[in-house]
N, C-alpha and C. Protein backbone atom coordinates (compact mmCIF):
# COMPACT_ATOMS: atom_id res chain seq x y z
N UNK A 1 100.55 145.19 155.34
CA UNK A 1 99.26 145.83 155.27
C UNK A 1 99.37 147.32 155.57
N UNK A 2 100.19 147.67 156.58
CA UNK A 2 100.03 148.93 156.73
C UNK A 2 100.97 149.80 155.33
N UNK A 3 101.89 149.33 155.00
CA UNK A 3 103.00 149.94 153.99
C UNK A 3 101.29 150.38 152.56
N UNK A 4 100.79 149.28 152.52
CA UNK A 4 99.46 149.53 151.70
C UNK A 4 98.51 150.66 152.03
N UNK A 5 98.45 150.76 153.38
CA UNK A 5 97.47 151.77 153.97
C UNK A 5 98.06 152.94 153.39
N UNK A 6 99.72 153.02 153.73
CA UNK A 6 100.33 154.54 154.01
C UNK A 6 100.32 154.82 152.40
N UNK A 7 100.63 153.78 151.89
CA UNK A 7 100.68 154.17 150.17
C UNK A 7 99.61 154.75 149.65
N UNK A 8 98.10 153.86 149.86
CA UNK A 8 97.41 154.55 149.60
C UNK A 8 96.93 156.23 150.01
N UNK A 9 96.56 156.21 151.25
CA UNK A 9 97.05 157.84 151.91
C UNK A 9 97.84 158.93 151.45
N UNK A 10 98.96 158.02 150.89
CA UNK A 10 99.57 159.12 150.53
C UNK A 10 99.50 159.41 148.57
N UNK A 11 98.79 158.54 148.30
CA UNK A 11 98.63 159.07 147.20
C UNK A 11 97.24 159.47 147.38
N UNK A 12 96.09 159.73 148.22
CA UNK A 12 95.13 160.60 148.24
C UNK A 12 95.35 162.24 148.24
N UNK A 13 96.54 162.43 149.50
CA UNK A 13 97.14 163.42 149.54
C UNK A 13 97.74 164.11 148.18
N UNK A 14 98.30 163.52 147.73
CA UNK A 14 98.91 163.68 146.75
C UNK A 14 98.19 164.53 145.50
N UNK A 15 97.16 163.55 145.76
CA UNK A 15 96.29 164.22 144.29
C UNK A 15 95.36 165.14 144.77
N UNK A 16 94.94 165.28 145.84
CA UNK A 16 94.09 166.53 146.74
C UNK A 16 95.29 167.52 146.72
N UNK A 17 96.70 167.42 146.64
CA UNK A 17 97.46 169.06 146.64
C UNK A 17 97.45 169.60 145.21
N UNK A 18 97.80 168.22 143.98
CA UNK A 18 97.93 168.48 143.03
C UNK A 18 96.31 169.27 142.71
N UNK A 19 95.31 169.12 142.71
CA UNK A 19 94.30 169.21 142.79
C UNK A 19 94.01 170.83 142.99
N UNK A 20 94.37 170.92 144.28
CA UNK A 20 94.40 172.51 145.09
C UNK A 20 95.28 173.23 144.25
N UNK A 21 96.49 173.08 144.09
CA UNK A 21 97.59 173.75 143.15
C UNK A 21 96.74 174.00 141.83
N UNK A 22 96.39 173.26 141.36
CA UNK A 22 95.60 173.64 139.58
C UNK A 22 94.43 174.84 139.60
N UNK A 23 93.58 174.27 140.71
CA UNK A 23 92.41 175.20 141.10
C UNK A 23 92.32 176.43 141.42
N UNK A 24 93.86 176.38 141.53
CA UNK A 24 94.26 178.23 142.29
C UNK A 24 94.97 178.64 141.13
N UNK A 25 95.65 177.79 140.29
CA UNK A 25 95.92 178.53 139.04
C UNK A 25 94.85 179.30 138.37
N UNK A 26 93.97 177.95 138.13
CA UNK A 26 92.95 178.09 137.15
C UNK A 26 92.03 179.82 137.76
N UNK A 27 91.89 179.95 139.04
CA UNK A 27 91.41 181.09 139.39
C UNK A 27 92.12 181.73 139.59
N UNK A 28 93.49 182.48 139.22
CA UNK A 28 94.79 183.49 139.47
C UNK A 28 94.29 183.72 138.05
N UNK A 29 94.64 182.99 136.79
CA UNK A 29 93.82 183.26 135.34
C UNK A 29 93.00 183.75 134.95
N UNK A 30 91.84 183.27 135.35
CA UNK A 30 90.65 183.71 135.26
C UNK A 30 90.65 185.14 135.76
N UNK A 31 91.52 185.68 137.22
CA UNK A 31 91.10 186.89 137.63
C UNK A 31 91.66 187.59 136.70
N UNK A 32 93.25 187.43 136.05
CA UNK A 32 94.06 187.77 135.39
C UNK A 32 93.29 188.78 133.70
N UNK A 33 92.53 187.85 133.11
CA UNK A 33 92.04 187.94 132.04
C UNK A 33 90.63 188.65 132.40
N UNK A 34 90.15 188.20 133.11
CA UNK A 34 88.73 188.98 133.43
C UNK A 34 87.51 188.17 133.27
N UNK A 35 86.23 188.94 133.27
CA UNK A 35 85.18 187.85 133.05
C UNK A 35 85.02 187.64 131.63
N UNK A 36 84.37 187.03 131.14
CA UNK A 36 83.80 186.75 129.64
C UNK A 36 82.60 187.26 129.07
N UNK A 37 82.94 188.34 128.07
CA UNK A 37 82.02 189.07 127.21
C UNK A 37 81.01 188.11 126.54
N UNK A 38 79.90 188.27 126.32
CA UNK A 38 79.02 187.77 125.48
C UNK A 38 78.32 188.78 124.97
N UNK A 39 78.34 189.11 123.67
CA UNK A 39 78.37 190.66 122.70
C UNK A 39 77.28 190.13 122.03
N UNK A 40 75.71 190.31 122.07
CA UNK A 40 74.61 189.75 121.33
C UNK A 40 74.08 190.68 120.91
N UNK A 41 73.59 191.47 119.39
CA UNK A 41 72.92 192.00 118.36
C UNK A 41 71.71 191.68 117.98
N UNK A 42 70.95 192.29 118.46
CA UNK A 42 70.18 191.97 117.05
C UNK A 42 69.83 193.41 116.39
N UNK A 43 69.19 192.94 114.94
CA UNK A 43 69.32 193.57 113.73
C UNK A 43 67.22 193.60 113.74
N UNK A 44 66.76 195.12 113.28
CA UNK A 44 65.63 195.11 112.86
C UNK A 44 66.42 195.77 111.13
N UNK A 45 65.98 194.79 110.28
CA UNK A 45 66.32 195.55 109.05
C UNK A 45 65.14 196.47 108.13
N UNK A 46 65.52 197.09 107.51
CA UNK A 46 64.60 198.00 106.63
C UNK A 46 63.62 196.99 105.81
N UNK A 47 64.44 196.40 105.08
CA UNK A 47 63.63 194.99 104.35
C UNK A 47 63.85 193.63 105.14
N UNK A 48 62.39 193.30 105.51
CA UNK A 48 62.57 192.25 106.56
C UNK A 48 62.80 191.16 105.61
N UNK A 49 62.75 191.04 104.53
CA UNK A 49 62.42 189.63 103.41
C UNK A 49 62.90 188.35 104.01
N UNK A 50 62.86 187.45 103.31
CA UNK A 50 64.36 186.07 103.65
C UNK A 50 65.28 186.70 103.22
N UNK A 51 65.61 186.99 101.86
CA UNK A 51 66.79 187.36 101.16
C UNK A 51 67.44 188.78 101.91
N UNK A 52 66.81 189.36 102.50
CA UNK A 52 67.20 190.60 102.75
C UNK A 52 67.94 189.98 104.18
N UNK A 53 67.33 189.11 104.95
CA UNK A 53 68.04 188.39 106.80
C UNK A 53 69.23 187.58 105.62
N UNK A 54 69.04 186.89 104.73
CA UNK A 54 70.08 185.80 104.15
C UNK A 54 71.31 186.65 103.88
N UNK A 55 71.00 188.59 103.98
CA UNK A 55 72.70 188.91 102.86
C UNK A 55 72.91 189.57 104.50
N UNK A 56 71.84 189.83 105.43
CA UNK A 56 72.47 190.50 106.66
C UNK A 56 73.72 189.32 106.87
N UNK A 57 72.93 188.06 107.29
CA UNK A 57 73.60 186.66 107.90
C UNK A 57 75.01 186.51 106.83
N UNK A 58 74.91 186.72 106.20
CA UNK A 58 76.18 186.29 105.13
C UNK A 58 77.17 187.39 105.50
N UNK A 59 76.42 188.73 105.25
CA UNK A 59 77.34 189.92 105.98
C UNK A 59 78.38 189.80 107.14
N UNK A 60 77.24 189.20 108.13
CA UNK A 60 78.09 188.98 109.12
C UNK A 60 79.32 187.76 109.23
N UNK A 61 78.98 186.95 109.09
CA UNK A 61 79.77 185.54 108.98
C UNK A 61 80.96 185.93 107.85
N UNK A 62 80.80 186.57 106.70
CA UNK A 62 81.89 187.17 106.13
C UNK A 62 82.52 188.00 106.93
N UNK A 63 82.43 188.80 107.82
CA UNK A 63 83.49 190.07 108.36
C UNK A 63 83.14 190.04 110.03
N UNK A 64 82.64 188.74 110.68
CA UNK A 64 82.48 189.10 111.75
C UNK A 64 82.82 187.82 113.16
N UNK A 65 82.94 186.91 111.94
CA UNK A 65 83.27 185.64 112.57
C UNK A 65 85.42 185.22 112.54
N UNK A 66 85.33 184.69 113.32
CA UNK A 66 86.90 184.49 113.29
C UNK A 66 87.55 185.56 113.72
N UNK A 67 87.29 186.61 115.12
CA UNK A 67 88.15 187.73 115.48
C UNK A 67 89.03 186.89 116.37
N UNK A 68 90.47 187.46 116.80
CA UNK A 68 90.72 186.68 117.86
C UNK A 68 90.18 187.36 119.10
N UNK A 69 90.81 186.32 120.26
CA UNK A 69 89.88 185.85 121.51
C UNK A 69 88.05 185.67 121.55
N UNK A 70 87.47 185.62 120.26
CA UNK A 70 86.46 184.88 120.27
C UNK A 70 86.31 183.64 120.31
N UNK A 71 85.40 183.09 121.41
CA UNK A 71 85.65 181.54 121.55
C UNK A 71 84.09 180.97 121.23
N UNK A 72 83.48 181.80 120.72
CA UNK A 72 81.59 181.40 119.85
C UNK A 72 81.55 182.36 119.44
N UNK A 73 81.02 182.17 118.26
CA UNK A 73 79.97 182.61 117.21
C UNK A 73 79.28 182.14 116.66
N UNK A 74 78.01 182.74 116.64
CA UNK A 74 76.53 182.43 116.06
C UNK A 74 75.50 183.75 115.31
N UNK A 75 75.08 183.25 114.35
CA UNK A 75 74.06 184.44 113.42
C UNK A 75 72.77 183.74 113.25
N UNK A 76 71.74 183.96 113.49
CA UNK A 76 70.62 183.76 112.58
C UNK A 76 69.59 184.25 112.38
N UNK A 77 68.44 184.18 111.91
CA UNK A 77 67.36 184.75 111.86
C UNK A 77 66.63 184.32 112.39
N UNK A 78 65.16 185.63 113.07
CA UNK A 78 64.52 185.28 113.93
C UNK A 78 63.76 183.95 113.84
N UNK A 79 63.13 182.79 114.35
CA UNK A 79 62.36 182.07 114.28
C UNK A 79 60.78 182.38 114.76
N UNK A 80 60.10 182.87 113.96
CA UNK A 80 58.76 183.14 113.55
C UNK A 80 57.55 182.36 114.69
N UNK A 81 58.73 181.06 114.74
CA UNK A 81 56.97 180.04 115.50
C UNK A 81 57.54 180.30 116.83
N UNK A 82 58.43 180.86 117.44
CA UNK A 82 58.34 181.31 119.27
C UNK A 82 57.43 182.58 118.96
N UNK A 83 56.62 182.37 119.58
CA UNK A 83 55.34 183.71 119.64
C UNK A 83 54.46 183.62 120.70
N UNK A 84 55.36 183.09 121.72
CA UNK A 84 54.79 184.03 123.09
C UNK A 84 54.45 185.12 123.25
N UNK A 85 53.95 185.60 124.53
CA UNK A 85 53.91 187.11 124.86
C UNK A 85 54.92 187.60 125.39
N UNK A 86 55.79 186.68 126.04
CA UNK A 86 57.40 187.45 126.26
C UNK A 86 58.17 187.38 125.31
N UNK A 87 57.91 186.92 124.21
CA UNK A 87 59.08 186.78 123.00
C UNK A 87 59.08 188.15 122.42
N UNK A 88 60.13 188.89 122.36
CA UNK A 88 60.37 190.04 121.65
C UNK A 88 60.60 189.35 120.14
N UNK A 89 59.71 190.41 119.46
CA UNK A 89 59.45 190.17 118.17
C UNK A 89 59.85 191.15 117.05
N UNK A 90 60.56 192.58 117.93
CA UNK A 90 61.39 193.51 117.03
C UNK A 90 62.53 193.29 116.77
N UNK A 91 62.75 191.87 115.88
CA UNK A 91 64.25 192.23 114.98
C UNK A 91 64.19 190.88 114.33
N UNK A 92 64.67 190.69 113.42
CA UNK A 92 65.32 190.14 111.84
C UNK A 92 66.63 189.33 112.43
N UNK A 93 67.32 189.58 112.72
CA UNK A 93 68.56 189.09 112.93
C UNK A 93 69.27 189.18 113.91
N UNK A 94 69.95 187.67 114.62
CA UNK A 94 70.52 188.15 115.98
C UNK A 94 71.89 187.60 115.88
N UNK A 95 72.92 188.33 116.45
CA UNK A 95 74.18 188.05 116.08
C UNK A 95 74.69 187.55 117.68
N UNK A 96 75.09 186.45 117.61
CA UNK A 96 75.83 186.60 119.16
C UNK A 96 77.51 186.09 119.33
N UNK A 97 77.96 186.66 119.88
CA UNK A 97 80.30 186.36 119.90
C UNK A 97 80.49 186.53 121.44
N UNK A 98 80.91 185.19 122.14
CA UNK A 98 81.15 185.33 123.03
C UNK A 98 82.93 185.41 122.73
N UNK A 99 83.45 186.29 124.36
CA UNK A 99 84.63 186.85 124.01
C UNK A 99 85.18 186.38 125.19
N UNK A 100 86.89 186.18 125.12
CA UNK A 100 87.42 185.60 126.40
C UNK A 100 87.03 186.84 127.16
N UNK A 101 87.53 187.84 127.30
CA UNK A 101 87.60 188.79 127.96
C UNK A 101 87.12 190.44 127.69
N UNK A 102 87.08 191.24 128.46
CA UNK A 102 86.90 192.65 127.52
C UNK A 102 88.10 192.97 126.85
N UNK A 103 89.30 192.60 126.79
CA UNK A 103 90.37 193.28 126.11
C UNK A 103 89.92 192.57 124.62
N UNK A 104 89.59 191.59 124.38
CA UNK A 104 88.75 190.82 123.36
C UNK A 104 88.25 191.70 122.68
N UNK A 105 87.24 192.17 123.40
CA UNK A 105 85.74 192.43 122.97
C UNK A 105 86.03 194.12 122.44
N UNK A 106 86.82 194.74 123.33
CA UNK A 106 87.32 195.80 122.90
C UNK A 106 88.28 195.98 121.33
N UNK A 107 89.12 194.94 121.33
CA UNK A 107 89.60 194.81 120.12
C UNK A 107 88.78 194.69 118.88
N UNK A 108 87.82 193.70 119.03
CA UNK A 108 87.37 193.50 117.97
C UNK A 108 86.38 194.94 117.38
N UNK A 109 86.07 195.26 118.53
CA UNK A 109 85.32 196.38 118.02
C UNK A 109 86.32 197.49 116.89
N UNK A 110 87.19 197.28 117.65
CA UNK A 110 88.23 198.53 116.78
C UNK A 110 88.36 198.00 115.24
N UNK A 111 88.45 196.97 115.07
CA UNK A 111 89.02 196.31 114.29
C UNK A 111 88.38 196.60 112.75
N UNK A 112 89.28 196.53 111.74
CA UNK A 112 88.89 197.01 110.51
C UNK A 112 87.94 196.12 110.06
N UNK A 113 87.43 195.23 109.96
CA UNK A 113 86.80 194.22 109.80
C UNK A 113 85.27 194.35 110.56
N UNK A 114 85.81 194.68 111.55
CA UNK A 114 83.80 194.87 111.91
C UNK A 114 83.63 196.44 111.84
N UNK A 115 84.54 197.53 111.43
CA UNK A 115 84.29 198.67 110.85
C UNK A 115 83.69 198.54 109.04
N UNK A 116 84.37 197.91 109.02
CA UNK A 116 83.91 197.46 107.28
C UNK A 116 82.46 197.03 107.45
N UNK A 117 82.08 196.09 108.12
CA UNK A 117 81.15 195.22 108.68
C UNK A 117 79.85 196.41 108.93
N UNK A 118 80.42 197.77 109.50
CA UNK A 118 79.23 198.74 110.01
C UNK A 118 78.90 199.12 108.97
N UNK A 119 80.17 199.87 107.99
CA UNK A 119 80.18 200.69 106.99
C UNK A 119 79.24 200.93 105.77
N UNK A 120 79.58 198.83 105.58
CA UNK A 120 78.93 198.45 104.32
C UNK A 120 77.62 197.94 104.36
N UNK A 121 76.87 198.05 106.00
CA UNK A 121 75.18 197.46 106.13
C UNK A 121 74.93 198.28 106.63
N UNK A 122 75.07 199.39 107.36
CA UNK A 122 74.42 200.05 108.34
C UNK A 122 73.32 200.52 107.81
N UNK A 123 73.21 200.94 106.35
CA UNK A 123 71.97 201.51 105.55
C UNK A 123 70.92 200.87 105.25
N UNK A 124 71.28 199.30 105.78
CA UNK A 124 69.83 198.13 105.56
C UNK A 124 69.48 198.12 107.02
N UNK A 125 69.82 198.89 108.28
CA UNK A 125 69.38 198.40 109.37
C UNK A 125 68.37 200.06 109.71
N UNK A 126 67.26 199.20 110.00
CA UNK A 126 66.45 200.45 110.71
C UNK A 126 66.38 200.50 112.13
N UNK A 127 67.11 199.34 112.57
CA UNK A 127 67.58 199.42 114.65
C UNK A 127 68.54 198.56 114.63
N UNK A 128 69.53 198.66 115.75
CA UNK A 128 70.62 197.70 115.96
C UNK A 128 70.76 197.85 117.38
N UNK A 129 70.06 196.68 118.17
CA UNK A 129 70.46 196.68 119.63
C UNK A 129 71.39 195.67 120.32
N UNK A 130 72.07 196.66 121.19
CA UNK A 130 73.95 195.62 121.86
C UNK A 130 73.01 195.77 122.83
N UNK A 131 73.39 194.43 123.40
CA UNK A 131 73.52 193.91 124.47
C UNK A 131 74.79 192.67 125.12
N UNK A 132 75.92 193.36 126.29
CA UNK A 132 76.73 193.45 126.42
C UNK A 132 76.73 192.30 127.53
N UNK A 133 77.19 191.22 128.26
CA UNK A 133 76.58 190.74 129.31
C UNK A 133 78.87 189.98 129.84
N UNK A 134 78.61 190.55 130.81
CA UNK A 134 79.93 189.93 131.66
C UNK A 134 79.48 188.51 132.29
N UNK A 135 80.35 187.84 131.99
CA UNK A 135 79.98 186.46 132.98
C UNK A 135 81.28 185.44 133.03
N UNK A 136 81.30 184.97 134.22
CA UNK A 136 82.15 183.89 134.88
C UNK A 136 81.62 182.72 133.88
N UNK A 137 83.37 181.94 133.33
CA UNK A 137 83.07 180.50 132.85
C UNK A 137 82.69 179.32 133.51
């Protein structure tokens, strides 16, 4: 009975160090890389139409989705029936890319692909507001 006791015990131990050991990795990493970008857009365009949000949304998802260290992406257009009084209602299109890190988020910006991305819409947008947000996973 006791050889049972100590066995068990000691495999409690066991998995409470293994346990501690991972947890301190997992946060040596995390400090390592940094916090996590979440890079959200939205778009007021010149022509609010459908078709006019349908070639923004296509725009983007063509040249803006698939950077590396992006681990989400999402595009769409505003939804019309939230019409609260806190619902901001200036913009057409909201783009959001969450990023592992700022070295991420910094890259992609450089990147020929979301330069192309400015180049070739910037003349359908009559506002474009970043909003930048750091956060722990």
């Amino acid at each position: 009975m006791k050889s049972v006791l100590w066995s068990c015990l000691s495999l409690v131990l066991a998995v409470f160090c293994i346990h501690q050991v991972n947890s301190a990795e997992d946060k040596k990493v995390s400090a390592e890389s940094g916090p996590m970008i979440s890079h959200d857009v939205y778009f007021t365009l010149k022509d609010s139409s459908d078709a006019a949000r349908t070639k923004a949304i296509d725009a983007c998802k063509k040249y803006l989705q698939h950077h590396p260290g992006a681990t989400f992406f999402a595009v769409g257009a505003r939804d019309k029936s939230f019409n609260r009084p806190v619902n901001d209602k200036d913009w057409d299109v909201g783009l959001h890319i969450v990023f592992k890190n700022k070295a991420a988020h910094d890259k992609y910006q450089d990147s020929e692909r979301h330069q192309q991305f400015i180049t070739e819409n910037r003349d359908h947008w009559q506002k474009v507001r970043v909003f930048d947000t750091q956060f722990e996973p």
